[in-house]
Each structure stands twice: as C-alpha cells, then as structure tokens.
Protein backbone atom coordinates (compact mmCIF):
# COMPACT_ATOMS: atom_id res chain seq x y z
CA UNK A 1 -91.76 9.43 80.33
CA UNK A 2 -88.38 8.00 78.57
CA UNK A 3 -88.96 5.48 75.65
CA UNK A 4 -86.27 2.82 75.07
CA UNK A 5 -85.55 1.15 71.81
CA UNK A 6 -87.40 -1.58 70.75
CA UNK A 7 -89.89 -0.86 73.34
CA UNK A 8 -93.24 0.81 73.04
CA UNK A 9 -93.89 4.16 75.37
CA UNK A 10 -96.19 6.84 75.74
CA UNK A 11 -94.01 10.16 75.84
CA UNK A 12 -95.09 13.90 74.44
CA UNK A 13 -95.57 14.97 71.37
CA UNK A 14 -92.37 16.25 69.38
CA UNK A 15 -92.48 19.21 66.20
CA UNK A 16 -90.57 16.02 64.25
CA UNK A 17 -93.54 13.47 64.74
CA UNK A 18 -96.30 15.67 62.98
CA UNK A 19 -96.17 13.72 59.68
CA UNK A 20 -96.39 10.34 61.70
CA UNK A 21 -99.13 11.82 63.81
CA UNK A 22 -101.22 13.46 60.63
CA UNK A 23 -100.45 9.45 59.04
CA UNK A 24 -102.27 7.92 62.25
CA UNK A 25 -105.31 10.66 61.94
CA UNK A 26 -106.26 9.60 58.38
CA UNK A 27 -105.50 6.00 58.35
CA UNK A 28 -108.16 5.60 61.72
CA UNK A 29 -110.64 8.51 60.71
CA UNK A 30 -113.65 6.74 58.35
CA UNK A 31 -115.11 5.31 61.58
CA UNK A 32 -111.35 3.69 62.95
CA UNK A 33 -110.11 2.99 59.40
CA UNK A 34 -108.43 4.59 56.78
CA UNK A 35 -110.11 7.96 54.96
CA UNK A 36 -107.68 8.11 51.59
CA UNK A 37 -110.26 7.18 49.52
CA UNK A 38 -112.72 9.73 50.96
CA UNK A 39 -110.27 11.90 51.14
CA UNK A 40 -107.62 12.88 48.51
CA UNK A 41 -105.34 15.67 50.27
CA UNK A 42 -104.29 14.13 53.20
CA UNK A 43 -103.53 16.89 54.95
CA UNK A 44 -107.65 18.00 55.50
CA UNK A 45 -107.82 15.40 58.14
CA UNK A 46 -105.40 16.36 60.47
CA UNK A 47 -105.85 19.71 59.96
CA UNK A 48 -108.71 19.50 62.04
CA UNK A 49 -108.43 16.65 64.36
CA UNK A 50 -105.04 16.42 65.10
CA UNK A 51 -102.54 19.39 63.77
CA UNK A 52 -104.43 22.48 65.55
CA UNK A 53 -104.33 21.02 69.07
CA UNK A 54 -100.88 19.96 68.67
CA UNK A 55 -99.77 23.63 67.80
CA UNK A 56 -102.16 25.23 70.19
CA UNK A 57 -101.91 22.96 73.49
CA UNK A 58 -98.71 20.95 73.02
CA UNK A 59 -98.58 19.93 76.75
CA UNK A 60 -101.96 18.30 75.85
CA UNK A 61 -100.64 16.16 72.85
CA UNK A 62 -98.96 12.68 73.66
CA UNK A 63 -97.88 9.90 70.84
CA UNK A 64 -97.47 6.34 71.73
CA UNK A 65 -93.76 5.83 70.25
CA UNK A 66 -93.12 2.15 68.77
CA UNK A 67 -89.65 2.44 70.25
CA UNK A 68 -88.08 3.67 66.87
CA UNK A 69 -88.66 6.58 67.95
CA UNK A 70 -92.01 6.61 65.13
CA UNK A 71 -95.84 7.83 66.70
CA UNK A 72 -98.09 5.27 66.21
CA UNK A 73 -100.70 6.68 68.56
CA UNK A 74 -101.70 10.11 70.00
CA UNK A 75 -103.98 11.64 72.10
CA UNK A 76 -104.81 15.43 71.77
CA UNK A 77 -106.99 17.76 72.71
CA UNK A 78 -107.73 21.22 74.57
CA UNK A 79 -108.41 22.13 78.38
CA UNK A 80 -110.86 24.90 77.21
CA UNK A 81 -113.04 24.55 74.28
CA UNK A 82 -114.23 28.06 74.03
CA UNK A 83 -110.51 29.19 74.03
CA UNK A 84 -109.66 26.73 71.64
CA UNK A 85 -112.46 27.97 69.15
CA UNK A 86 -111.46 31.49 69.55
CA UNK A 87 -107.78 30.65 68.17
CA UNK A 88 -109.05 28.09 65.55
CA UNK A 89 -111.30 30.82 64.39
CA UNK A 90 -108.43 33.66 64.58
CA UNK A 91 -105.24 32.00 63.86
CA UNK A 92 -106.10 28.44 62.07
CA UNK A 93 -108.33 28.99 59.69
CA UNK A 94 -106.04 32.05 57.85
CA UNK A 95 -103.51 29.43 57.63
CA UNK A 96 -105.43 27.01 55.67
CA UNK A 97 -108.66 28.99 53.77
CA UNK A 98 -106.45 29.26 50.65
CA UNK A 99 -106.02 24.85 50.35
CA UNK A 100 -109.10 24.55 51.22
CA UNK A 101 -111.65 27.14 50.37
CA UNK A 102 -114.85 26.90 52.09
CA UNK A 103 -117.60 25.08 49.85
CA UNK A 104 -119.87 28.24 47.73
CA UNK A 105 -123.59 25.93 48.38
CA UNK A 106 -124.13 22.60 50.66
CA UNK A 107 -121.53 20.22 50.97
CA UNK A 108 -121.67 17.30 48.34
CA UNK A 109 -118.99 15.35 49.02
CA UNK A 110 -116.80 13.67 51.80
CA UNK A 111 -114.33 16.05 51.31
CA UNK A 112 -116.55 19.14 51.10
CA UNK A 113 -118.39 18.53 54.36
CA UNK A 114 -114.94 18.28 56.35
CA UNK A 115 -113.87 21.47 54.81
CA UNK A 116 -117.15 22.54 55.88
CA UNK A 117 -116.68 21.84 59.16
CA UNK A 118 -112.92 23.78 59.02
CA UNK A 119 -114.41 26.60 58.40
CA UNK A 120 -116.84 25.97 61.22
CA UNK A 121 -115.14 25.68 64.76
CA UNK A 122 -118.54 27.45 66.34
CA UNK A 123 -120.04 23.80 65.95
CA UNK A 124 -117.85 22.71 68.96
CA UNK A 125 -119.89 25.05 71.26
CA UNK A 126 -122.08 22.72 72.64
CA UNK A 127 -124.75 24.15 75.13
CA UNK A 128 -124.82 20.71 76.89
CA UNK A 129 -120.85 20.18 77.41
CA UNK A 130 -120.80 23.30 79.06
CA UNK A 131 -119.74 21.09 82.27
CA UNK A 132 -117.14 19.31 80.38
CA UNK A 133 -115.09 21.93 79.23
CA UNK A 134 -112.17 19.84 77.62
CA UNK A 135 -111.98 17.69 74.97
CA UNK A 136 -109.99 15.42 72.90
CA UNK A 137 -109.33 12.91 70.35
CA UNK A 138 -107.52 9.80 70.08
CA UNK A 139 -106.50 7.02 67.72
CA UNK A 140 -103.89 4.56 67.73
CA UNK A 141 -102.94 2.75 64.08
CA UNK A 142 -105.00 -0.53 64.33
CA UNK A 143 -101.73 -3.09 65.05
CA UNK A 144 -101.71 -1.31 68.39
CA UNK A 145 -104.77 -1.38 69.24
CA UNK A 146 -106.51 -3.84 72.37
CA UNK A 147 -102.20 -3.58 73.86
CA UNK A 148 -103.27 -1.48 76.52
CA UNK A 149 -102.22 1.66 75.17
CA UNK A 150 -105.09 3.56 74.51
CA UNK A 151 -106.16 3.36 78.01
CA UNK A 152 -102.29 4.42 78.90
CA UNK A 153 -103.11 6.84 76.52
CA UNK A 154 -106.01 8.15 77.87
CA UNK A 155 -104.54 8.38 81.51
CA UNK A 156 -101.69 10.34 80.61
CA UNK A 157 -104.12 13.08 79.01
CA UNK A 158 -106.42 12.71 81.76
CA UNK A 159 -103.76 13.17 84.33
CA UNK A 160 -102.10 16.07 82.45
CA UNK A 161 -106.12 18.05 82.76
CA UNK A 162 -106.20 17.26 85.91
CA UNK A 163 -102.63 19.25 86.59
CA UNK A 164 -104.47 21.95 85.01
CA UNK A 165 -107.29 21.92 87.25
CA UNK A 166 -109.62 20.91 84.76
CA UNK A 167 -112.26 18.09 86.36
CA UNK A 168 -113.97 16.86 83.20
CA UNK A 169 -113.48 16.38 79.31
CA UNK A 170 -116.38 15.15 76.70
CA UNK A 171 -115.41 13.68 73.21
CA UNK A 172 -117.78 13.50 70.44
CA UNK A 173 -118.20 10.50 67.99
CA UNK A 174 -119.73 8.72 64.58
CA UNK A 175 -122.26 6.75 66.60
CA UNK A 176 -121.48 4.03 63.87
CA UNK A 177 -118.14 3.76 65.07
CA UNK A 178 -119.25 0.91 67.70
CA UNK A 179 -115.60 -0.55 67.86
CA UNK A 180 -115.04 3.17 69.47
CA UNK A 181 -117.94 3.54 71.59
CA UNK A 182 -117.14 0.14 73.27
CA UNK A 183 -113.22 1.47 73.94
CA UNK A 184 -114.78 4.58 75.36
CA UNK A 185 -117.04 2.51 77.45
CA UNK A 186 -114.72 0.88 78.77
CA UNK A 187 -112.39 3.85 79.90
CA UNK A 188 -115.38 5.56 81.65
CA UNK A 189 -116.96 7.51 79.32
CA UNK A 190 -120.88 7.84 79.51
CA UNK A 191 -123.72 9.75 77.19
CA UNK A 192 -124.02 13.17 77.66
CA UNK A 193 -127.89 14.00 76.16
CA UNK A 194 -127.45 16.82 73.31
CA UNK A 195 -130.53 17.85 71.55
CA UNK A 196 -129.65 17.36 67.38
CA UNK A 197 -126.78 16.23 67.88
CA UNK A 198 -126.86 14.50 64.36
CA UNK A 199 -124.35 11.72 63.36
CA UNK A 200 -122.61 12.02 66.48
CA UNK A 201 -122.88 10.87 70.01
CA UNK A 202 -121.17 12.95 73.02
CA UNK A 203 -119.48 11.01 75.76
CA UNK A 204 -117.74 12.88 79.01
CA UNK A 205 -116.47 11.68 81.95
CA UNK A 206 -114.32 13.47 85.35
CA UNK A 207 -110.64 13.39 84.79
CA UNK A 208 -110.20 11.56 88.48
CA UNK A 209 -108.01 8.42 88.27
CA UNK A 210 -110.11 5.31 86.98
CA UNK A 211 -112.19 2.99 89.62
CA UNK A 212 -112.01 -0.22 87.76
CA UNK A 213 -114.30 -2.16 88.97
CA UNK A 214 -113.07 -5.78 91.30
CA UNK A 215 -112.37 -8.63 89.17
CA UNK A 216 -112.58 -6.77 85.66
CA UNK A 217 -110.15 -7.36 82.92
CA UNK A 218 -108.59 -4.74 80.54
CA UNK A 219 -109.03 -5.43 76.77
CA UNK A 220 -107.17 -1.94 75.96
C-alpha cells in the first residue's frame, strides 16, 4: 500500500507514528472530539485504545498517512479478544500500574474511571460477542473525516481479519456518540443485544467484502 507525497494513503502502522497515532486517539475520544480537558496525561488515552493493539497485533494496526508521511487516522484492533485480554492483563498493565495506579474506592473523575477501566481488561469479555471474536477501534482527526477514508479504513482491517480467517468483529461505543453510530451504520455494522451493557452500545458485523446497496452514495 505505497503512499506518495502530497497524497493521502492508507498504509500500516510504523514504531515512528505512535506519537501521531496516540495525538489522533485523544483529540477524537470525548464522543469524536478532543479529551485534554478530561484528561490531563495524555498518554491514559491511548494507552488503552490505541498503544496496546499496536504493540500486540501490529499487522492489525493501519494509519491513514496525509502524504507527509504524518498518521492522521488509524484503525486497530485484535483478531481474538480473549487472547488479547490475557496479554493486556499479563504484559500491559505491569508496564503502566506505576503512572497510573488503580483508583483505592469508586471512580470520581474522568480520569479515574479510564484508569479504572486499565486496570480492567476482563470487561471486554462479553458473553454476547462471543460470535464476534475481533474487535477494533477507529478514528480519523476530524479534517479527514466524510473523505472516504474511514470506510478505506475499515476495509483494509476488515480484509486483513479475513486473511486471518476470522469471519466477524464487534466494536463497542458511547451511544451518545450519534455522529459515530451513523458512520458505523453506514459501513455495516448492526446492534448486537448485551444485557447491562451501560453507556455503551455493541455493533458487529462479518468481515466479507461490503454489499452496498444499488444506487447508494458514500458519505465516508
């Protein structure tokens, strides 16, 4: 997937663009916009949406590459959630407990509930998802958004499952986040019912190549 200068490409992910890719995760993380206020070390929010799955399943991550040679996209994620628990659990968390010790009592902040949910990777073991054993995230910085490259996006991690034999991936979401839900929609995502599922919503779809349907435009 060669990028030229000047113009915009999807290519893999690169040890060089983690500080561009950890910039994209918190400016698009309070529900697709920027988290600094919420959260002061900006290093929290990639650590668990972004970082871990680059270090763990680099043939998974993918940046969309301004043609600079600068990420201002990704798409990451893991063919096998239970796996992917069992080394956040073993190897991530040791790496990070002493910047961001676990909370004593209840989370009651921002910050404190993400670091809550660091030290928690068990709460990606959904009973429900079972059939969707993937995931992933994406997020592209907002000037790039509606291009057409988050569905690229989104088919070049799809595709790269599918290599792997895996035949379906789930995501899960701030249901407020309606700007995502619509994207997701609109790349062929649908509900997956999870009892208490909280704040969130849980979307899943087969990693087959997309049937758009006759006559339908792309606003991606």
């Amino acid at each position: 997937m060669p990028t030229f200068p000047g113009v915009a490409g999807i290519r893999p992910y690169r040890p060089a663009d983690r500080d561009a890719v950890a910039d994209v995760c918190v400016r698009t993380a309070h529900l697709g916009g920027d988290s600094r206020a919420l959260h002061p070390d900006q290093r929290l929010v990639p650590a668990l949406f972004a970082e871990p799955y680059c270090h763990f399943d680099p043939d998974l991550a993918f940046v969309l590459d301004d043609g600079t040679g600068r990420a201002v996209g990704y798409v990451v994620g893991t063919a096998d959630t239970g796996r992917f628990v069992e080394d956040f659990r073993r190897d991530w968390i040791p790496r990070l407990a002493a910047r961001f010790p676990e909370p004593a009592g209840p989370p009651l902040t921002p910050t404190e509930e993400m670091v809550r949910l660091l030290h928690h990777p068990e709460r990606m073991l959904v009973p429900e998802l079972a059939g969707y054993p993937a995931h992933l995230h994406i997020d592209l910085l907002p000037p790039w958004q509606r291009r057409g490259h988050g569905r690229r996006l989104m088919r070049t991690f799809l595709d790269a499952l599918r290599a792997q034999g895996v035949r379906a991936v789930h995501l899960g979401m701030v249901t407020a986040n309606t700007a995502a839900r619509a994207f997701y929609d609109r790349v062929g995502f649908h509900p997956i019912p999870v009892a208490d599922a909280g704040p969130l919503t849980y979307l899943g779809r087969s990693t087959d190549p997309d049937r758009t349907a006759p006559g339908r435009t792309d606003p991606d």
